[in-house]
Protein backbone atom coordinates (compact mmCIF):
# COMPACT_ATOMS: atom_id res chain seq x y z
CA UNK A 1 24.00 10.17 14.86
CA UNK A 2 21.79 11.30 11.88
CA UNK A 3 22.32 10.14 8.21
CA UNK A 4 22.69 12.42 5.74
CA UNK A 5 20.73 12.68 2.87
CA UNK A 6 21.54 10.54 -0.22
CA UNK A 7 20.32 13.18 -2.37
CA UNK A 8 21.55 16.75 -2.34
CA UNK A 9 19.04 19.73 -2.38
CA UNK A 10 16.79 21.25 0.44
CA UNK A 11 13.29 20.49 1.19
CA UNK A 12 11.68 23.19 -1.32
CA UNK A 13 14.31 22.15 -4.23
CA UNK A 14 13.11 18.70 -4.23
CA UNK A 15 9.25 19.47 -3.48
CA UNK A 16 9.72 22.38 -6.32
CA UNK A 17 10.82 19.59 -8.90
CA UNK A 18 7.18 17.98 -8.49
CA UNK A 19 5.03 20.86 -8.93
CA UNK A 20 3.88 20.50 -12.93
CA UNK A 21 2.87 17.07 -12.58
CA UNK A 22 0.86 17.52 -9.33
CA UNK A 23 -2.16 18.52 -11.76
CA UNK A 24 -4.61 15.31 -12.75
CA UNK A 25 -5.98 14.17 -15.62
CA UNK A 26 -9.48 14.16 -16.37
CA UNK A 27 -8.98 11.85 -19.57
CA UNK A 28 -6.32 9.74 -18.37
CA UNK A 29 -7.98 9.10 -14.93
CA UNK A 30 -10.90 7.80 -16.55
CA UNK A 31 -8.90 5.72 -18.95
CA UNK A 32 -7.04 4.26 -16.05
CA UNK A 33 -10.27 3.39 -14.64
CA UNK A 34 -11.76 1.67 -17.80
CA UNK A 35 -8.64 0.23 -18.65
CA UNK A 36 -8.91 -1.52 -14.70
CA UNK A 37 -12.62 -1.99 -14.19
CA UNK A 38 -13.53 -3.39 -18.09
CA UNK A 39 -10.80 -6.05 -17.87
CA UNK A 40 -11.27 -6.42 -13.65
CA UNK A 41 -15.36 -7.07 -14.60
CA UNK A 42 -14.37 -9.19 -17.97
CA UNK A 43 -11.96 -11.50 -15.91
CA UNK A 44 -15.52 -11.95 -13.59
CA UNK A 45 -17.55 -13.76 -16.00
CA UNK A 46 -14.80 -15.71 -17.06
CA UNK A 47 -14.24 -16.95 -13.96
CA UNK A 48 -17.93 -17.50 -13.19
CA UNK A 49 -17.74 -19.31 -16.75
CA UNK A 50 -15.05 -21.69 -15.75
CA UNK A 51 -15.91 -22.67 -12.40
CA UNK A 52 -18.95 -24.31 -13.44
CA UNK A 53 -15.94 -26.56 -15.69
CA UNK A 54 -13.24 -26.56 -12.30
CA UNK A 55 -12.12 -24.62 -9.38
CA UNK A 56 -8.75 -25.48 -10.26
CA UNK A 57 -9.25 -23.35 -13.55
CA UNK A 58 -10.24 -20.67 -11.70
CA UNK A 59 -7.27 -20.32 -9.68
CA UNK A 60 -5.14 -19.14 -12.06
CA UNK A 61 -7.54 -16.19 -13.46
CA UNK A 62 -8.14 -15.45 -10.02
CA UNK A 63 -4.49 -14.30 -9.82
CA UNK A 64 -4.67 -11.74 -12.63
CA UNK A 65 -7.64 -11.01 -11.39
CA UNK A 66 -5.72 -9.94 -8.19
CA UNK A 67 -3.69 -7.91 -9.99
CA UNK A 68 -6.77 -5.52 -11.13
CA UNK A 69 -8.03 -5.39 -7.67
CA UNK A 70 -4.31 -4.12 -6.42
CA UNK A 71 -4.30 -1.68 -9.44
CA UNK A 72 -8.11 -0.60 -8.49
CA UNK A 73 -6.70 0.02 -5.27
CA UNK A 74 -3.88 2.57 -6.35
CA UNK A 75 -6.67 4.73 -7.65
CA UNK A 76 -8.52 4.37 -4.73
CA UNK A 77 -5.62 5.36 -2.72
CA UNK A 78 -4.86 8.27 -5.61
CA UNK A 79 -8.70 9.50 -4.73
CA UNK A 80 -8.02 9.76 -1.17
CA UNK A 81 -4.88 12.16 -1.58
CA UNK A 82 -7.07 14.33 -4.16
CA UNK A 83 -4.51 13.25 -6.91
CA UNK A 84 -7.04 11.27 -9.24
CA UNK A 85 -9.65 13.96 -10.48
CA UNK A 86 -9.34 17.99 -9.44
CA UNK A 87 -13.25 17.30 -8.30
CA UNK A 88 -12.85 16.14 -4.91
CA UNK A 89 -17.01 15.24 -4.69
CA UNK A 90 -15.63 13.12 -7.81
CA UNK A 91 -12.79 11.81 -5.91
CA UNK A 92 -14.84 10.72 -3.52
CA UNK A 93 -17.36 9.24 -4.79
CA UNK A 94 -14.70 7.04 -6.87
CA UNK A 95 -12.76 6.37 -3.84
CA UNK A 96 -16.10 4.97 -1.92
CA UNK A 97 -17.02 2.80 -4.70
CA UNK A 98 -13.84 1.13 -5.30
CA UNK A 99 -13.52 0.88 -1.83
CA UNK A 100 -16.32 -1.55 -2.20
CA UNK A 101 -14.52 -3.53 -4.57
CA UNK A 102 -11.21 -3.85 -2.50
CA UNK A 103 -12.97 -4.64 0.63
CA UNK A 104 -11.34 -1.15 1.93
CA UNK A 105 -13.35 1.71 4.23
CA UNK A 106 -12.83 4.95 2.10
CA UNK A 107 -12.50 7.42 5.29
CA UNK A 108 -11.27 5.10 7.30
CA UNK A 109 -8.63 3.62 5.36
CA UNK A 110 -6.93 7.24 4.15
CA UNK A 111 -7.02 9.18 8.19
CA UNK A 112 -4.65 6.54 8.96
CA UNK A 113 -2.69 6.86 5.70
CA UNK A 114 -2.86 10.58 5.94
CA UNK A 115 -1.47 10.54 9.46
CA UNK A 116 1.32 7.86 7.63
CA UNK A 117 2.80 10.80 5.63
CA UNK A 118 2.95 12.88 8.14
CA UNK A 119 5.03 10.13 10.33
CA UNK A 120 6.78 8.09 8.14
CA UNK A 121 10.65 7.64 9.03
CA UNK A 122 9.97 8.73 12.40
CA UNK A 123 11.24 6.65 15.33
CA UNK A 124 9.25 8.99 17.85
CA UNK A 125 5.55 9.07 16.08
CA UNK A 126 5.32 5.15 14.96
CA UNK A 127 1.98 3.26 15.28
CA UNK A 128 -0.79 4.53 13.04
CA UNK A 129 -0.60 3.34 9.24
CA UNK A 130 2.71 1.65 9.57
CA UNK A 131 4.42 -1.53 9.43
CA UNK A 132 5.39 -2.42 13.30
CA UNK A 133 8.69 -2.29 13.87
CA UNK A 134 10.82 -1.90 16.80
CA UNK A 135 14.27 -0.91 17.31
CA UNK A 136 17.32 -3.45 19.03
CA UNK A 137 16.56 -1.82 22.73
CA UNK A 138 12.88 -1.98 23.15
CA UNK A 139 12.74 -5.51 21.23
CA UNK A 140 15.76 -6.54 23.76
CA UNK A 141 13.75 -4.67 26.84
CA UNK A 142 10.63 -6.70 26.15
CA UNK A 143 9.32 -9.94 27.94
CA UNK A 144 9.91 -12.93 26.59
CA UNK A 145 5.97 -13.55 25.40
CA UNK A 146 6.21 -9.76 23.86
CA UNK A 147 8.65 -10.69 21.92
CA UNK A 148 7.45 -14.36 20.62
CA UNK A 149 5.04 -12.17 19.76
CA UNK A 150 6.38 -9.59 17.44
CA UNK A 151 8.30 -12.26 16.08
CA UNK A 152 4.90 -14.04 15.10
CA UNK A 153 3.85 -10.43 13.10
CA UNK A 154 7.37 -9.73 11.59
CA UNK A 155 7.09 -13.47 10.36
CA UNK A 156 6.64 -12.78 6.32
CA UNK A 157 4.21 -15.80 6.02
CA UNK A 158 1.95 -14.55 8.77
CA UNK A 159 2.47 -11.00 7.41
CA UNK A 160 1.20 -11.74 4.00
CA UNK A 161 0.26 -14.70 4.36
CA UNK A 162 -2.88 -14.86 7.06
CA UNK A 163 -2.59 -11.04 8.37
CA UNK A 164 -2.98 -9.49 5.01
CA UNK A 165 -5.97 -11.02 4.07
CA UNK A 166 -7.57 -10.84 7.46
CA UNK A 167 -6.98 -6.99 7.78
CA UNK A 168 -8.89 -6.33 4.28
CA UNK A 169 -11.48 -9.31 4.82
CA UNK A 170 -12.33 -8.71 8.87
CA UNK A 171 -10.33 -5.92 10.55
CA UNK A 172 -12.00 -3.72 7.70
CA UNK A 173 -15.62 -4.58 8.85
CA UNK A 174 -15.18 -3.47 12.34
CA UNK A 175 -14.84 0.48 13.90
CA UNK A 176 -13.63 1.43 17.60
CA UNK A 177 -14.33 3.67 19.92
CA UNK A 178 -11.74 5.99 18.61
CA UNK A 179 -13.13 6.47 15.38
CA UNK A 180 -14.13 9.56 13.92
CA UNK A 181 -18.26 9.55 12.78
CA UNK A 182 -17.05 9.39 9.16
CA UNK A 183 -14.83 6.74 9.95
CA UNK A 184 -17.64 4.96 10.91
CA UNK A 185 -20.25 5.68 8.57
CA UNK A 186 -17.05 4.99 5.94
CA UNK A 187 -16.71 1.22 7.48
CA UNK A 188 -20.77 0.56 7.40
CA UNK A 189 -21.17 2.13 3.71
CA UNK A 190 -18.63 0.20 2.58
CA UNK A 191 -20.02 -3.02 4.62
CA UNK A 192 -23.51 -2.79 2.82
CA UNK A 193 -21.85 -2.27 -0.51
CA UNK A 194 -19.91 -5.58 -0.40
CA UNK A 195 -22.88 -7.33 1.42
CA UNK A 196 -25.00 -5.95 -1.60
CA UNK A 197 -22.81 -6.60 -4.11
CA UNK A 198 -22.04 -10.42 -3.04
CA UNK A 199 -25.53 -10.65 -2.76
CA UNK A 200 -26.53 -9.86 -5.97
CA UNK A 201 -23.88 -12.10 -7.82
CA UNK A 202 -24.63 -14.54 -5.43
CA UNK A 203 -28.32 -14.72 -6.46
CA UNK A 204 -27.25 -15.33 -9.97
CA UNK A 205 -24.68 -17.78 -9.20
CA UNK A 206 -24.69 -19.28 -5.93
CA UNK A 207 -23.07 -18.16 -2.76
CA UNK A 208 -20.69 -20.94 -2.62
CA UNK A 209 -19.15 -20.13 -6.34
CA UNK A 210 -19.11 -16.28 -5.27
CA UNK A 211 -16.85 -17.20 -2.54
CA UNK A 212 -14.98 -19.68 -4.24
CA UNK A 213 -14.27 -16.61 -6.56
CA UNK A 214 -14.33 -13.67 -4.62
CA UNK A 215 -11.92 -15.37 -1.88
CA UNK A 216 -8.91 -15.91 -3.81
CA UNK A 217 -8.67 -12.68 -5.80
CA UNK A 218 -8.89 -10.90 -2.61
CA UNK A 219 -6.10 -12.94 -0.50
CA UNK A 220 -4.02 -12.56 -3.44
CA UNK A 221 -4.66 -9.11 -3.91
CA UNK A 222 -4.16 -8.22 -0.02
CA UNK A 223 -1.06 -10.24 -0.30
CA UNK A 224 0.59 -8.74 -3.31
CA UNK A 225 -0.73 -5.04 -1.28
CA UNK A 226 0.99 -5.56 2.27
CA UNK A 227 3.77 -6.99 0.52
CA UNK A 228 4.44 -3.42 -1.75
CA UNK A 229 3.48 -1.36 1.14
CA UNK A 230 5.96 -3.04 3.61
CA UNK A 231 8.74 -2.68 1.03
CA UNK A 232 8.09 0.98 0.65
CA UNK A 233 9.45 1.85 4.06
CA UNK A 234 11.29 -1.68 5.06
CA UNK A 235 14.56 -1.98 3.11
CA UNK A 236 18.14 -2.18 3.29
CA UNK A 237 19.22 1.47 3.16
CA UNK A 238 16.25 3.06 4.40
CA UNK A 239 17.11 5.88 6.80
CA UNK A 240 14.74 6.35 10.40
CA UNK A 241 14.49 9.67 12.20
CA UNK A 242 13.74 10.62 15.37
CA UNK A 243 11.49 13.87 15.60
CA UNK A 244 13.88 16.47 16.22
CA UNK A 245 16.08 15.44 13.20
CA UNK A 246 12.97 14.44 10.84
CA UNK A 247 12.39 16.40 7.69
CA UNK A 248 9.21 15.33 5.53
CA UNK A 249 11.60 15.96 2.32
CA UNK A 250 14.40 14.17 3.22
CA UNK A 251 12.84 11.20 4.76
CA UNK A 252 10.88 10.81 1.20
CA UNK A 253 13.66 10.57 -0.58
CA UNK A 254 15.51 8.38 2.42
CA UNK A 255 12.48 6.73 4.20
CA UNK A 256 10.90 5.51 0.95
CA UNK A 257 11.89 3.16 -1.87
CA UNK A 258 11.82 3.66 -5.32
CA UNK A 259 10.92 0.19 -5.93
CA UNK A 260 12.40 -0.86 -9.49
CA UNK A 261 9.85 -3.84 -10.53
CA UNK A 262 9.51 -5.18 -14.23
CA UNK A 263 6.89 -3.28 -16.41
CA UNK A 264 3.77 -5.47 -16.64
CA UNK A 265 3.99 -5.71 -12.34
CA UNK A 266 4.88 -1.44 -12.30
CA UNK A 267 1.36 -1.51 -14.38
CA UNK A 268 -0.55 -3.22 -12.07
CA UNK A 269 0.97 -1.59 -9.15
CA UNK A 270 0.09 1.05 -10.53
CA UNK A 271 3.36 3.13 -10.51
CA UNK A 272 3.48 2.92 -6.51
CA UNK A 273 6.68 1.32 -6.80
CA UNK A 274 8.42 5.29 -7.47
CA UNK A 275 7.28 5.99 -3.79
CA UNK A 276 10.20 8.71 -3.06
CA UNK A 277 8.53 10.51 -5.78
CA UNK A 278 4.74 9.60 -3.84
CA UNK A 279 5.86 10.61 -0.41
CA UNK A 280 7.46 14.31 -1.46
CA UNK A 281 4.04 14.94 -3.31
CA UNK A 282 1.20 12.61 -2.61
CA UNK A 283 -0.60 15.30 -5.18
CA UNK A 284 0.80 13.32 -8.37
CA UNK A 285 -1.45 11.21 -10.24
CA UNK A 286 -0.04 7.72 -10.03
CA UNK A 287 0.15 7.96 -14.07
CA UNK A 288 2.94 10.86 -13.59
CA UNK A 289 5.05 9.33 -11.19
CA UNK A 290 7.69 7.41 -13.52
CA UNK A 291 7.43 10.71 -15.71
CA UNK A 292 8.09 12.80 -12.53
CA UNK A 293 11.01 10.42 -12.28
CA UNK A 294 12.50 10.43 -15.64
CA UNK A 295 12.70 14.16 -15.94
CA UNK A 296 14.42 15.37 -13.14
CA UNK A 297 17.77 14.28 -13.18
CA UNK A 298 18.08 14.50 -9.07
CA UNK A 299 15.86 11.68 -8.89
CA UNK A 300 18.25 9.49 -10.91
CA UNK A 301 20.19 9.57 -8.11
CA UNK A 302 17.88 7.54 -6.08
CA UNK A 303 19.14 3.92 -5.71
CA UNK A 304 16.41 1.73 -6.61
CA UNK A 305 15.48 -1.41 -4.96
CA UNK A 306 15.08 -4.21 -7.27
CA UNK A 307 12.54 -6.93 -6.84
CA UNK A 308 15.26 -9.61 -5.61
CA UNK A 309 16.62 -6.58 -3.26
CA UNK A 310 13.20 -6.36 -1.74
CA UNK A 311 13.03 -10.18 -1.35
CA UNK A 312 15.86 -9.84 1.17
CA UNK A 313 14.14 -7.17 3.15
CA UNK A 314 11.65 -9.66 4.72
CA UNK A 315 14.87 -10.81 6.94
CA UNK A 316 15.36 -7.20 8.34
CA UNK A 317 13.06 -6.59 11.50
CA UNK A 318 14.57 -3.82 13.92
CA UNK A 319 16.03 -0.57 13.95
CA UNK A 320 19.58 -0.43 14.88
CA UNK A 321 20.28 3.08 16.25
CA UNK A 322 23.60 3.03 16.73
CA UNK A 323 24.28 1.31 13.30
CA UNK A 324 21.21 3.67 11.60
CA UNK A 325 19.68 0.55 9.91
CA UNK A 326 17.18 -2.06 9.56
CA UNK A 327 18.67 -5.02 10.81
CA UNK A 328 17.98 -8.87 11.23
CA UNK A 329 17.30 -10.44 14.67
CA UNK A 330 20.63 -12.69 13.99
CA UNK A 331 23.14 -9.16 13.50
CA UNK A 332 21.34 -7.39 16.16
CA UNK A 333 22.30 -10.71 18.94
CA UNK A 334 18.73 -11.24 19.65
C-alpha cells in the first residue's frame, strides 16, 4: 500500500515554488551571524562573571546560552548545504569554525547529512544520518537482547538525555576506518580547535570553571538538537517509503514536519522547524524558509505539528507497514 500525497502537485511544481528564495544573502547571513555570535560570546563573560558568585547562577544563563549554540548550529548546517553565502570557500570556512564551537566535524558531520536527504522516508536505504527506527516485523523478528536494546535507544531520556550529549561531546572526536580523508582531517581540525579554544579560556579562568561552563551549554544544546532533528522525521502522520515508491518531493512534503513552535524558540532554531520547505530545497537560507512558506499557498496545506503534538511523538517507535504509520510498541502488540 502507498500513501498518497497530502499535498497535490508533482515533483517539479513543488520544487519550482522554491526557486527565488534559493539565492543567499550576503547582508543577512552576516547579520544572522552577529546577531548569534555577539550575544553567544556576551552570554560567555557573563557566565564566567557569575560563577566566580555561584554555579547555581550559572545554570540558568547556560540555558540561553544553549539556545545560541543550537542557532550557531543551523548556520553551520546552512554552510554545509551551500545555502548561507554564494562563496562556498566562505561557506566553508564558516562552517569549520562554528563547527568548533558546536563540538561538530564540518565534513564529517554534512556526508552523513547529505546522504540523509537523499534517504529520508525510505524504508529500504535507512542507517546513515537517521534516527533508528525499525518497523513491527524486524523489531518482532529480533532476539530478545536486540530488542532490550533498541528499546534502551528509542528510550527519550537516553535519546536526549545521555546519547545526545555523548554523540556531540565523544562520538564527534573519533573517525573509522570508513571515513573519507576529509572526514578525517574534518574530525582532527575540529579536535585542535576545541582543545585550543578550551585551552585558552582555560588559562584565563581555570579549567574547572571552563567545564563547569562549557558542559552545560553543550548538553543542553545537544539536547534541544536531537530532540528537533528526531521530530523532523518522527511524527504522527509522517509517511515511509520503500525505494520503488519513494519520490524525494513527495516524501519532503510527507516525510518531514513543518514543526509549528512559538516565535522566540522558531528564532533560535533557527527556522528549521519549516523542514518540508528544507528537505524540497536544502538551497534556502534558513532566513527564507517561513517566507518560502507564507507565500505559496500549497504549503498552507501542510499540517503543522505543534510543540505539544511533537511531545507525543516520543511514544511512537516502529513502522507499521500494513497500517503506513509510526506506531507505539503497546498498538503494534510488542
Amino acid at each position: 500500500m502507498t500513501p498518497k500525497s497530502s499535498v497535490p502537485g508533482s515533483d517539479k511544481s513543488w520544487i519550482r515554488l522554491t526557486a527565488a528564495y534559493k539565492t543567499p544573502s550576503t547582508g543577512m547571513s552576516i547579520w544572522q551571524l552577529v546577531n548569534t555570535l555577539v550575544p553567544y560570546i556576551a552570554l560567555w563573560f557573563v557566565m564566567v562573571y557569575l560563577i566566580q558568585i555561584s554555579w547555581w547562577l550559572v545554570l540558568p544563563v547556560s540555558l540561553l546560552a544553549a539556545g545560541f549554540i543550537v542557532r550557531l548550529f543551523i548556520i553551520f548546517h546552512d554552510c554545509g548545504h551551500g545555502a548561507f553565502f554564494r562563496s562556498k570557500t566562505a561557506a566553508d570556512i564558516t562552517g569549520i569554525v562554528l563547527g568548533i564551537l558546536t563540538f561538530t566535524p564540518y565534513y564529517r558531520w554534512h556526508h552523513a547529512h547529505l546522504i540523509h536527504h537523499r534517504t529520508a522516508g525510505n524504508l529500504d536505504k535507512r542507517g546513515v544520518g537517521d534516527v533508528w527506527t525499525l518497523t513491527v516485523d524486524e523489531y518482532r523478528n529480533l532476539p530478545a537482547r536486540k530488542r532490550m536494546f533498541y528499546r534502551i535507544y528509542r528510550n527519550p531520556f537516553i535519546m536526549f538525555g545521555i546519547g545526545a550529549a555523548l554523540m556531540f561531546l565523544v562520538m564527534n572526536r573519533f573517525t573509522r576506518r570508513d571515513f573519507s580523508w576529509k572526514e578525517r582531517i574534518s574530525v582532527y581540525v575540529t579536535n585542535l580547535g576545541i582543545a585550543v579554544l578550551a585551552a585558552g579560556i582555560s588559562l584565563l579562568i581555570g579549567v574547572k570553571n571552563y567545564l563547569l561552563i562549557q558542559l552545560p551549554a553543550v548538553y543542553f544544546a545537544s539536547m534541544a538538537g536531537v530532540f528537533l532533528f528526531y521530530v523532523q522525521h518522527q511524527f504522527a502522520g509522517v509517511h515511509w517509503y520503500r525505494d520503488q515508491d519513494w519520490d524525494y518531493s513527495i516524501v519532503a512534503i510527507n516525510g518531514a514536519s513543518y514543526l509549528k513552535l512559538p516565535g522566540i524558540l522558531q528564532w533560535f532554531s533557527g527556522n528549521i522547524g519549516f523542514h518540508h520547505i528544507h528537505h524540497l530545497s536544502s538551497k534556502i537560507p534558513n532566513y527564507k524558509l517561513e517566507k518560502c512558506q507564507r507565500e505559496n499557498e500549497a504549503f498552507h496545506q501542510v499540517i503543522p505539528v505543534n510543540f505539544r503534538e511533537s511531545m507525543k511523538s516520543l511514544s511512537l517507535r516502529l513502522w507499521d507497514e500494513d497500517r503506513q504509520k509510526l506506531v507505539s510498541y503497546r498498538l503494534a502488540g510488542a
